[in-house]
N, C-alpha and C. Protein backbone atom coordinates (compact mmCIF):
# COMPACT_ATOMS: atom_id res chain seq x y z
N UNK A 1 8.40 -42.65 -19.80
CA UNK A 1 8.31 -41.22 -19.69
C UNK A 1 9.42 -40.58 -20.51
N UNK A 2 8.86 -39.56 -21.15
CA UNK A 2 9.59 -38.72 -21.91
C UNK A 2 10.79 -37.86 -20.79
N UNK A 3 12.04 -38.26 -22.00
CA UNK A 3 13.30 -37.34 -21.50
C UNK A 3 13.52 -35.87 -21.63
N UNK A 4 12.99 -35.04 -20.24
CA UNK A 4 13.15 -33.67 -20.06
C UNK A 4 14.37 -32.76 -20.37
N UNK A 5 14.35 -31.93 -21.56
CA UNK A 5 15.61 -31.13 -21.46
C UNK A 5 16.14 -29.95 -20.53
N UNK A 6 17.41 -29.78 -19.77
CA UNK A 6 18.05 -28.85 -19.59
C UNK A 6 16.96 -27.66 -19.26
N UNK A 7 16.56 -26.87 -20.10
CA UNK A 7 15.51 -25.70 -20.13
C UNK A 7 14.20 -25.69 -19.22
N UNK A 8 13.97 -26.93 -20.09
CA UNK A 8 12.50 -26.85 -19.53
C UNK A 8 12.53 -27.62 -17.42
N UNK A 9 13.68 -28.06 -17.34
CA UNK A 9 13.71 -28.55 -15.89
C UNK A 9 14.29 -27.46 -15.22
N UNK A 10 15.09 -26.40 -15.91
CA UNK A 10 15.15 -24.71 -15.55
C UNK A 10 13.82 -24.40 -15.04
N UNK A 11 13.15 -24.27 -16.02
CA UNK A 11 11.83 -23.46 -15.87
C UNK A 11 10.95 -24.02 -15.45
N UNK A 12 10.75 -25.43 -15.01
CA UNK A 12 10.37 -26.43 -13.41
C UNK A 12 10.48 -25.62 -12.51
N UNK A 13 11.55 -25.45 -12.47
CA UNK A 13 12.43 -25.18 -11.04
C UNK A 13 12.05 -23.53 -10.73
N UNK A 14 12.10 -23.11 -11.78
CA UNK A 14 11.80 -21.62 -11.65
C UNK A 14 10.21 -21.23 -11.11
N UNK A 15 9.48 -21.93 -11.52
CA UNK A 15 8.14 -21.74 -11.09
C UNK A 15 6.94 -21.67 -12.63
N UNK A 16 8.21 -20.77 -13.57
CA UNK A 16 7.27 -20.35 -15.06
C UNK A 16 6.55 -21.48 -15.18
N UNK A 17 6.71 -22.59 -15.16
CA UNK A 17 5.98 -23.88 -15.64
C UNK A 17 5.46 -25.29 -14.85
N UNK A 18 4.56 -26.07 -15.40
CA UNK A 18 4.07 -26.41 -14.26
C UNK A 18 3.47 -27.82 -14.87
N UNK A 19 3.36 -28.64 -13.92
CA UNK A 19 2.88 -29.96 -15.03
C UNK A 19 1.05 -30.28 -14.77
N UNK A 20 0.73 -30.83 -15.94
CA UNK A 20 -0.59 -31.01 -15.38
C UNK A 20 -0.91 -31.98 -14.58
N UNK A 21 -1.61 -32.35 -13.29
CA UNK A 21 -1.87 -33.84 -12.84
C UNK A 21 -2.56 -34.73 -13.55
N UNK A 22 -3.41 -34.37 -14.27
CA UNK A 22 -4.26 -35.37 -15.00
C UNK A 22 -2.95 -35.89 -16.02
N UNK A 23 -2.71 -34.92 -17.55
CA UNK A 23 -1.98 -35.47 -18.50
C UNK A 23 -0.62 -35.58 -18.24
N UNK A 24 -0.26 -34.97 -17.36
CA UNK A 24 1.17 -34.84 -17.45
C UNK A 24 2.16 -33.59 -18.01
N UNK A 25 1.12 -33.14 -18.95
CA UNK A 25 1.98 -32.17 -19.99
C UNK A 25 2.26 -30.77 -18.92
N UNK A 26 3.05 -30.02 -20.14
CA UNK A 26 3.59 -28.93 -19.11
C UNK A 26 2.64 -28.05 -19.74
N UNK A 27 2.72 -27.21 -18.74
CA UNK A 27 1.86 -25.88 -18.86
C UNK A 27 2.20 -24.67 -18.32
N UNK A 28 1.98 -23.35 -19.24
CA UNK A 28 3.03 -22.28 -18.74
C UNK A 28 2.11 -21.67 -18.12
N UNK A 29 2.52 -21.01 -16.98
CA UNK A 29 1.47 -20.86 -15.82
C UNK A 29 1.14 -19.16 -16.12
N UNK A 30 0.12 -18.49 -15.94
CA UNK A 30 -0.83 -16.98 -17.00
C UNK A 30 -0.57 -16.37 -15.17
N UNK A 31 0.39 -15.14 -15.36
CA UNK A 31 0.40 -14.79 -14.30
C UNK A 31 -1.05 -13.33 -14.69
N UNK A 32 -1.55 -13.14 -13.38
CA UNK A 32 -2.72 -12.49 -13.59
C UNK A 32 -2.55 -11.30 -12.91
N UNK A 33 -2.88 -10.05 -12.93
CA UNK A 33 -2.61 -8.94 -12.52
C UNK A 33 -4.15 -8.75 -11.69
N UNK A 34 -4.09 -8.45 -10.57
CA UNK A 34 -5.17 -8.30 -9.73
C UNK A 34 -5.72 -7.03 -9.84
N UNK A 35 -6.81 -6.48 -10.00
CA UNK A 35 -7.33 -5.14 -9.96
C UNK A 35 -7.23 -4.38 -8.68
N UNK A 36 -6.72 -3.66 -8.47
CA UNK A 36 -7.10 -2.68 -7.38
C UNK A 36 -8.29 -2.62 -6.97
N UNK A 37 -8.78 -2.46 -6.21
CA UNK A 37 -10.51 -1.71 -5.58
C UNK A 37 -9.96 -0.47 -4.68
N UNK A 38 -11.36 0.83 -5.30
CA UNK A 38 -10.38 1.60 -4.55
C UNK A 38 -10.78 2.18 -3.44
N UNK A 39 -11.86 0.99 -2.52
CA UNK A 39 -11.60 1.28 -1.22
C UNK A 39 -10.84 0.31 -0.36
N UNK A 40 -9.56 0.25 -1.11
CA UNK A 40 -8.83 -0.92 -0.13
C UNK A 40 -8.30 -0.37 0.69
N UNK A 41 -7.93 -0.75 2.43
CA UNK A 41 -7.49 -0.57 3.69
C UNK A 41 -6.28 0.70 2.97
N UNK A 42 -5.05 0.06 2.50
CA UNK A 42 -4.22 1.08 1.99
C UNK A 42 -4.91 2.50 1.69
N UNK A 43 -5.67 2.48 0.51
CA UNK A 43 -6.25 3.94 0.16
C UNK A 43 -6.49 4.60 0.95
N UNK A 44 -7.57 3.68 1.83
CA UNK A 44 -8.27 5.26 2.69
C UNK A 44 -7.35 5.33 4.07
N UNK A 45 -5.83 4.62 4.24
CA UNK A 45 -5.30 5.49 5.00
C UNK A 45 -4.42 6.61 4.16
N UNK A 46 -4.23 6.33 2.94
CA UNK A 46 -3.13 7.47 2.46
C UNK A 46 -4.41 8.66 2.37
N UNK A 47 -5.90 8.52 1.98
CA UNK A 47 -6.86 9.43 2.25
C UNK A 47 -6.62 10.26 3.33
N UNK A 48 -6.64 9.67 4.45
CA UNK A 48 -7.11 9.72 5.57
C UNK A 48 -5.84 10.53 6.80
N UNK A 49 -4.27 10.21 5.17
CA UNK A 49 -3.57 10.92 5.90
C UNK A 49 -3.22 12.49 4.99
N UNK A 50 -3.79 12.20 3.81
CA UNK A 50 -3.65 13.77 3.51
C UNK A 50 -4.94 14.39 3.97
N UNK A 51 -6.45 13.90 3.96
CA UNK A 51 -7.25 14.81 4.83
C UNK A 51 -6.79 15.40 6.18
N UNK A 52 -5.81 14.85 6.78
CA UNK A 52 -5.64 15.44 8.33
C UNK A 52 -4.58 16.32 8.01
N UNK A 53 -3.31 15.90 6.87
CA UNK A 53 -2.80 17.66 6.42
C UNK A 53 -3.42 18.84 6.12
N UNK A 54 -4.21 18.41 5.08
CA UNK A 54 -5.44 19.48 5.14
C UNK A 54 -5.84 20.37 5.78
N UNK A 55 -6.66 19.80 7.07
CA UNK A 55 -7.15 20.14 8.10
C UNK A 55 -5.74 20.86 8.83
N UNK A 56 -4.57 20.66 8.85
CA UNK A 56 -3.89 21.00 9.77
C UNK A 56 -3.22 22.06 9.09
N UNK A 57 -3.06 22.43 7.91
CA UNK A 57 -2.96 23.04 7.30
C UNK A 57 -3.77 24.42 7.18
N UNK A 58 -4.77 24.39 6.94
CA UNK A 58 -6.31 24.74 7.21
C UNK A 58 -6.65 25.62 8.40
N UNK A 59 -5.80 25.16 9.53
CA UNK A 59 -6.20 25.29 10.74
C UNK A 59 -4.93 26.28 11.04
N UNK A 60 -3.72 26.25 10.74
CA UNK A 60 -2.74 26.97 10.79
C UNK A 60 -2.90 28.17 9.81
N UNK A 61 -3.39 28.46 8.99
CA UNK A 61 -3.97 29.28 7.92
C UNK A 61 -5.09 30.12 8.75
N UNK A 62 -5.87 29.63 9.25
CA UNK A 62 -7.17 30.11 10.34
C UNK A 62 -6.56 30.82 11.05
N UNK A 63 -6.04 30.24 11.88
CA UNK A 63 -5.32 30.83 13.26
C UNK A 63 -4.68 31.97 12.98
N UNK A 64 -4.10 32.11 11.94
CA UNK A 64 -3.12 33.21 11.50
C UNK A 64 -3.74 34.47 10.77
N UNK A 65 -4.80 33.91 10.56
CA UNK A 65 -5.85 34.55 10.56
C UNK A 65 -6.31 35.68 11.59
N UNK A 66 -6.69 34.67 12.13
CA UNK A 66 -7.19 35.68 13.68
C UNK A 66 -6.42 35.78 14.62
N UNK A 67 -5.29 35.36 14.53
CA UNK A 67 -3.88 36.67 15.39
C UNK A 67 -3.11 37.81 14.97
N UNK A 68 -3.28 37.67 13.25
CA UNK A 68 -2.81 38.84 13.01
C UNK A 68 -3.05 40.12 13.48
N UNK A 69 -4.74 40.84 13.32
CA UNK A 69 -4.96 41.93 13.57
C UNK A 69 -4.94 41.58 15.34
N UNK A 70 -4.76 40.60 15.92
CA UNK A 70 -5.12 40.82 17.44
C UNK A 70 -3.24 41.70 18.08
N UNK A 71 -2.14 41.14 16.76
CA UNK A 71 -0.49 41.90 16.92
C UNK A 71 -1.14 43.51 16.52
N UNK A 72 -1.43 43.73 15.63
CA UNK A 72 -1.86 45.08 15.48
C UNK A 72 -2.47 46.08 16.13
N UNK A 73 -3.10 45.58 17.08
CA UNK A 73 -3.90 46.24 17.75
C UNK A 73 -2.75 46.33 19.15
N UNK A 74 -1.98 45.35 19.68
CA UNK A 74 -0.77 45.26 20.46
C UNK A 74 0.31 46.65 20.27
N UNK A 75 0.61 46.54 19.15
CA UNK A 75 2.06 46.94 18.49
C UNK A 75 1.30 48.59 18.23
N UNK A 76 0.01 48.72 17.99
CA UNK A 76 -0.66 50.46 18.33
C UNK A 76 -0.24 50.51 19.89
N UNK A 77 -1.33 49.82 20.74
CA UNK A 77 -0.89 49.96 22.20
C UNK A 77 0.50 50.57 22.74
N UNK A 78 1.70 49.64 21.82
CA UNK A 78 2.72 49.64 22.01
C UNK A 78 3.95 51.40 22.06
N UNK A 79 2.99 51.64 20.41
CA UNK A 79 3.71 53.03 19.96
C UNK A 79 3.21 53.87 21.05
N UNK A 80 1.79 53.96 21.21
CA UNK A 80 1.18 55.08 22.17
C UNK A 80 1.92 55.58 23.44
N UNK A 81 2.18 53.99 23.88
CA UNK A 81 2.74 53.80 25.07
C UNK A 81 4.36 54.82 25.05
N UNK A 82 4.83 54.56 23.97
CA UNK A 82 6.13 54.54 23.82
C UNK A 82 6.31 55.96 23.56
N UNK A 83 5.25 56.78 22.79
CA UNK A 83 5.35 58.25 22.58
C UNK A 83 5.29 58.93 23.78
N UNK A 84 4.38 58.32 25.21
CA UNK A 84 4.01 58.99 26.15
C UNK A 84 5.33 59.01 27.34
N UNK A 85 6.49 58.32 26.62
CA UNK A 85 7.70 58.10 27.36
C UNK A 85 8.14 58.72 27.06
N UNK A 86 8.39 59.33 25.28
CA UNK A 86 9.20 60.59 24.88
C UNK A 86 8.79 61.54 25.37
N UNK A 87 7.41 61.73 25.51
CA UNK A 87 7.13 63.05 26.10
C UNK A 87 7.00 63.83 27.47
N UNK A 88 7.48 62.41 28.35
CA UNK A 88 7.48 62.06 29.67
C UNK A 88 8.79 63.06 30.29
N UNK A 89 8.62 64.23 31.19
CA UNK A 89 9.33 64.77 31.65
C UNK A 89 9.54 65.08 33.41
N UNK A 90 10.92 63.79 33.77
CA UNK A 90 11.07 63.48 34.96
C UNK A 90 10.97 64.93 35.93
N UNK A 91 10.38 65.10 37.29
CA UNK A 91 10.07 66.41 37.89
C UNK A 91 11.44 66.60 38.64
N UNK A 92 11.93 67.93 38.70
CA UNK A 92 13.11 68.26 39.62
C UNK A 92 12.79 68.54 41.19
């Protein structure tokens, strides 16, 4: 058997390289980049967590909606009330 140099029993050790079982020889190992799919578990919770900002968002927007004029209609009540105090004259 052939005498291994320094480097290449580095890069044994490291993982980059790899021997074959059949011949023996070395072989530099093809690292492969996996594709995404993009309904993987991950996605549709980061989906699943900006749809519910959305919605909550959405919903706080609504609401504010339909309490505004319900203060307005309060804060009239309020003045009426408040004029009929200025004009309110305690009896002797």
């Amino acid at each position: 058997m052939e005498k291994m140099d320094q480097d290449i029993l580095d890069k044994l050790a490291s993982g980059e390289y790899s021997i074959s079982p059949r011949s023996g020889r070395l072989r530099k190992k093809i690292k492969k980049k996996k594709k995404k799919s993009f309904f993987s578990i991950s996605n549709i919770k980061k989906l699943g967590r900006k749809l519910v900002w959305i919605l909550l968002i959405l919903g706080f927007i609504v609401s504010l909606v339909l309490v505004f004029p319900e203060l307005n209609i309060v804060s009239d009540n309020k003045k009426i009330n408040q004029d009929k105090n200025k004009n309110f004259r305690p009896a002797n």
